[in-house]
N, C-alpha and C. Protein backbone atom coordinates (compact mmCIF):
# COMPACT_ATOMS: atom_id res chain seq x y z
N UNK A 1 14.31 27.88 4.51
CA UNK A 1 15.06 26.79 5.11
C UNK A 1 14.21 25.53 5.24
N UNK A 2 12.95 25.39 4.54
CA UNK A 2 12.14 24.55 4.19
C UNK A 2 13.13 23.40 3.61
N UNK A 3 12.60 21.88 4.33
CA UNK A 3 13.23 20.62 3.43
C UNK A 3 12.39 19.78 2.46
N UNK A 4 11.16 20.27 3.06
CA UNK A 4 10.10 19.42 3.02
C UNK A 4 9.56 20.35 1.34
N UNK A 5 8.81 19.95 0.40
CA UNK A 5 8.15 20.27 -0.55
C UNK A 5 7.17 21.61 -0.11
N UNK A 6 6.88 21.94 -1.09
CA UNK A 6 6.11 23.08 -0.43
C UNK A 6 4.59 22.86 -0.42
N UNK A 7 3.77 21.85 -0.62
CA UNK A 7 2.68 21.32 -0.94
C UNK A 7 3.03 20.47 -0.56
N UNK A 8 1.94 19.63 0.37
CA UNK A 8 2.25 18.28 0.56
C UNK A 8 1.67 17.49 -0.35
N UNK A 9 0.66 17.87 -1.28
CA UNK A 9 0.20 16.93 -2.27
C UNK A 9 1.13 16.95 -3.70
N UNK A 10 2.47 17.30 -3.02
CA UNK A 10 2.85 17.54 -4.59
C UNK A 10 3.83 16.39 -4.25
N UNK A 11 3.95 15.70 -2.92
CA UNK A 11 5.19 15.37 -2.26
C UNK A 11 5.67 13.93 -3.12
N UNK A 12 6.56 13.01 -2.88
CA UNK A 12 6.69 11.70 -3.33
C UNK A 12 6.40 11.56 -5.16
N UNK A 13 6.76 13.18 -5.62
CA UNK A 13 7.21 13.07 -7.31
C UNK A 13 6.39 13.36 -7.79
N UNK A 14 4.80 13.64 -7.50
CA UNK A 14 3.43 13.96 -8.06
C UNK A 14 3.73 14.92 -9.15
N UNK A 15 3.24 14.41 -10.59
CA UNK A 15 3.70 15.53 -11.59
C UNK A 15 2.83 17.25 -10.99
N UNK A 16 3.30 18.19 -11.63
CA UNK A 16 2.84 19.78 -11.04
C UNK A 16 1.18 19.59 -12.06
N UNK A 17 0.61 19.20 -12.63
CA UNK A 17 -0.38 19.77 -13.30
C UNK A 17 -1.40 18.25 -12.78
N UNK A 18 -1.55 17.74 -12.12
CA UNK A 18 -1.58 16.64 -11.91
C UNK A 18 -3.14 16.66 -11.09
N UNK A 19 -4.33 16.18 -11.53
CA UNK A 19 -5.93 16.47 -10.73
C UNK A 19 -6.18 15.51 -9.95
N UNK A 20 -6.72 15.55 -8.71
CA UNK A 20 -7.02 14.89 -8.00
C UNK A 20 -7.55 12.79 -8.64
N UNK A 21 -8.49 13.52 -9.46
CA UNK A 21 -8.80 12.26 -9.79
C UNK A 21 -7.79 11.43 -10.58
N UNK A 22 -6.99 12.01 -11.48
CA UNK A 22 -5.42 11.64 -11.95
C UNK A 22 -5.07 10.91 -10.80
N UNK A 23 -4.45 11.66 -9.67
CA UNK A 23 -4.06 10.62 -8.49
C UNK A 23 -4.85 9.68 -7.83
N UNK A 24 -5.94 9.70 -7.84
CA UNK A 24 -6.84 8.69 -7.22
C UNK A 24 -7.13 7.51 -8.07
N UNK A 25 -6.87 7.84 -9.63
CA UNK A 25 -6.68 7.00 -10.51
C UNK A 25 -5.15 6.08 -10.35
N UNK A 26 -4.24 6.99 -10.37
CA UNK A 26 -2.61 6.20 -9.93
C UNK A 26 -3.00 5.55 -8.63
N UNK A 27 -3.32 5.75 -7.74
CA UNK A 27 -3.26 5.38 -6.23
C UNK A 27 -3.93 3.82 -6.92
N UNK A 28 -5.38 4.01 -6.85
CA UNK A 28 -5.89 2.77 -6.98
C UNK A 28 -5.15 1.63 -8.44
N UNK A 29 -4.58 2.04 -9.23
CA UNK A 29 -3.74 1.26 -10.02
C UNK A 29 -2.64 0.70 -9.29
N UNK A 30 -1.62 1.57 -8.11
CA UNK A 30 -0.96 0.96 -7.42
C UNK A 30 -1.33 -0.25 -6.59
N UNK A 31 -2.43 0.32 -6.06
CA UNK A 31 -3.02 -1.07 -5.15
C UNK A 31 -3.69 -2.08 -5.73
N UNK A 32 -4.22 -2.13 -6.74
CA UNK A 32 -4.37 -3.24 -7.31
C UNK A 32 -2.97 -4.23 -7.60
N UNK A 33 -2.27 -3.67 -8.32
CA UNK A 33 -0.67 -4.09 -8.63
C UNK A 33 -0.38 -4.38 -7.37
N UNK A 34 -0.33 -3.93 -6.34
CA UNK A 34 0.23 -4.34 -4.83
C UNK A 34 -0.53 -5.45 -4.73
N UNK A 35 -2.06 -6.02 -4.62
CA UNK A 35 -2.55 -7.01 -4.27
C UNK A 35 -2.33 -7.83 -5.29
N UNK A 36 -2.13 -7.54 -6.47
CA UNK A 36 -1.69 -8.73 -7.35
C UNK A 36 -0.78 -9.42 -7.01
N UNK A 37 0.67 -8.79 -6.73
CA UNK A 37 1.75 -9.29 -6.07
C UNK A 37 1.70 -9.91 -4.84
N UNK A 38 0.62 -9.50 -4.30
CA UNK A 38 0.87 -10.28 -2.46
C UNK A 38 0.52 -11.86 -3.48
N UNK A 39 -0.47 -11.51 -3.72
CA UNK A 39 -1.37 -13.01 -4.40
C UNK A 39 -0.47 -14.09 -5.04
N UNK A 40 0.32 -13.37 -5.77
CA UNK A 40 1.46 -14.39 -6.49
C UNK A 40 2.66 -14.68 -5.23
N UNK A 41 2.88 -13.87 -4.54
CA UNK A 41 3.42 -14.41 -3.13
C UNK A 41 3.08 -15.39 -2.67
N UNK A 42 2.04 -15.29 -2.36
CA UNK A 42 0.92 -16.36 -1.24
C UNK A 42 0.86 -17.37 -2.24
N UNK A 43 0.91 -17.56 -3.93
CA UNK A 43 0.91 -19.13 -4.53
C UNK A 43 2.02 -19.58 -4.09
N UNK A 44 3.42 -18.59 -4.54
CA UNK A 44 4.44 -18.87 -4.76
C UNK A 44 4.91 -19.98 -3.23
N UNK A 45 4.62 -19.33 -2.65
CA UNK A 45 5.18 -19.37 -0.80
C UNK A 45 3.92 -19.66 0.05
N UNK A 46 3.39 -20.80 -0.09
CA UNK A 46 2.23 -21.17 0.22
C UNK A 46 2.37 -21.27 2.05
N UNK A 47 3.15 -22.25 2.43
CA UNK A 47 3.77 -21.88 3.98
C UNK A 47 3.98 -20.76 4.79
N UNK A 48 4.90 -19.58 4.09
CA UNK A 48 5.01 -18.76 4.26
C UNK A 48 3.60 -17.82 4.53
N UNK A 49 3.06 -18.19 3.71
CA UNK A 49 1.82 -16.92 3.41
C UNK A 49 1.00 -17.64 4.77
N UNK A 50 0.88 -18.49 4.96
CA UNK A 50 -0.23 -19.65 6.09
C UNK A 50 0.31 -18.66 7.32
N UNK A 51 1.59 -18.83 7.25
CA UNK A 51 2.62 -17.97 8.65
C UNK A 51 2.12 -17.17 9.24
N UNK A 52 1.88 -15.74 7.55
CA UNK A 52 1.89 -14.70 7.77
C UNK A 52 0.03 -14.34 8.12
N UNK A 53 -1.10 -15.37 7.75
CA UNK A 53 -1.97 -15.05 7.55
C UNK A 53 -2.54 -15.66 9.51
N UNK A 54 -1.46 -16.40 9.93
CA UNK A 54 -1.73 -16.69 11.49
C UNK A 54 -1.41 -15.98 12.35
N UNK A 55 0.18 -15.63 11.61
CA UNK A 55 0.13 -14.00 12.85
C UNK A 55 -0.69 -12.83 12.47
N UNK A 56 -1.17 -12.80 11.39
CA UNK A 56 -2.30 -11.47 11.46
C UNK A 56 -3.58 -11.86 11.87
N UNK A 57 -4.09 -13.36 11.94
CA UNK A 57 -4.98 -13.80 12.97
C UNK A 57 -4.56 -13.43 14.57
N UNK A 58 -3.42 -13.83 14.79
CA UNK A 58 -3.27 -13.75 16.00
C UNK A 58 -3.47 -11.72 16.73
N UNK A 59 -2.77 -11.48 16.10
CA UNK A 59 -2.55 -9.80 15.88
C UNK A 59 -4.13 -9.60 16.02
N UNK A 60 -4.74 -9.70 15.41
CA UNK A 60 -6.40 -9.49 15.34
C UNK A 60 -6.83 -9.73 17.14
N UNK A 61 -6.84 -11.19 16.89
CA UNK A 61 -7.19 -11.35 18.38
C UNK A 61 -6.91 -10.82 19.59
N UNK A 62 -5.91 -10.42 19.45
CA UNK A 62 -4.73 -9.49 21.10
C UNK A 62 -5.67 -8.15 20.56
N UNK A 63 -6.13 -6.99 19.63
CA UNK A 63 -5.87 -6.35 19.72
C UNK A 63 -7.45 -6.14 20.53
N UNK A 64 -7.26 -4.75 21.02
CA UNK A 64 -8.65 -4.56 22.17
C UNK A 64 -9.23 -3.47 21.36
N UNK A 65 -10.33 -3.39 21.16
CA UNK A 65 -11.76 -2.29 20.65
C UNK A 65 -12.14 -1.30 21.25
């Protein structure tokens, strides 16, 4: 009566024959591609990005250590 995958490293479509470094290879290809895109954001939407880069200043500052 399991919903969940039966491996959690298999979870979110991971092919079955699939080696660690395989995924650590996909992972870091994703995030590069993810920061590429913020980047063309932040040209695109130069205001916007200023916005977003003051409330995560601000966010920084409130938070306590």
């Amino acid at each position: 009566m399991s919903e969940g995958p039966d491996r959690p490293d298999r979870a979110y479509g991971a092919p079955e024959g699939e080696t660690e470094a395989e995924r650590r290879r996909r992972r870091a290809l994703f995030l590069r591609e993810l920061a590429e895109a913020r980047a063309l954001r932040d040209r695109v939407q130069p205001r916007r990005a200023k916005a977003a880069r003051l409330r995560h200043a601000l966010r920084m500052r409130t938070f306590r250590w």
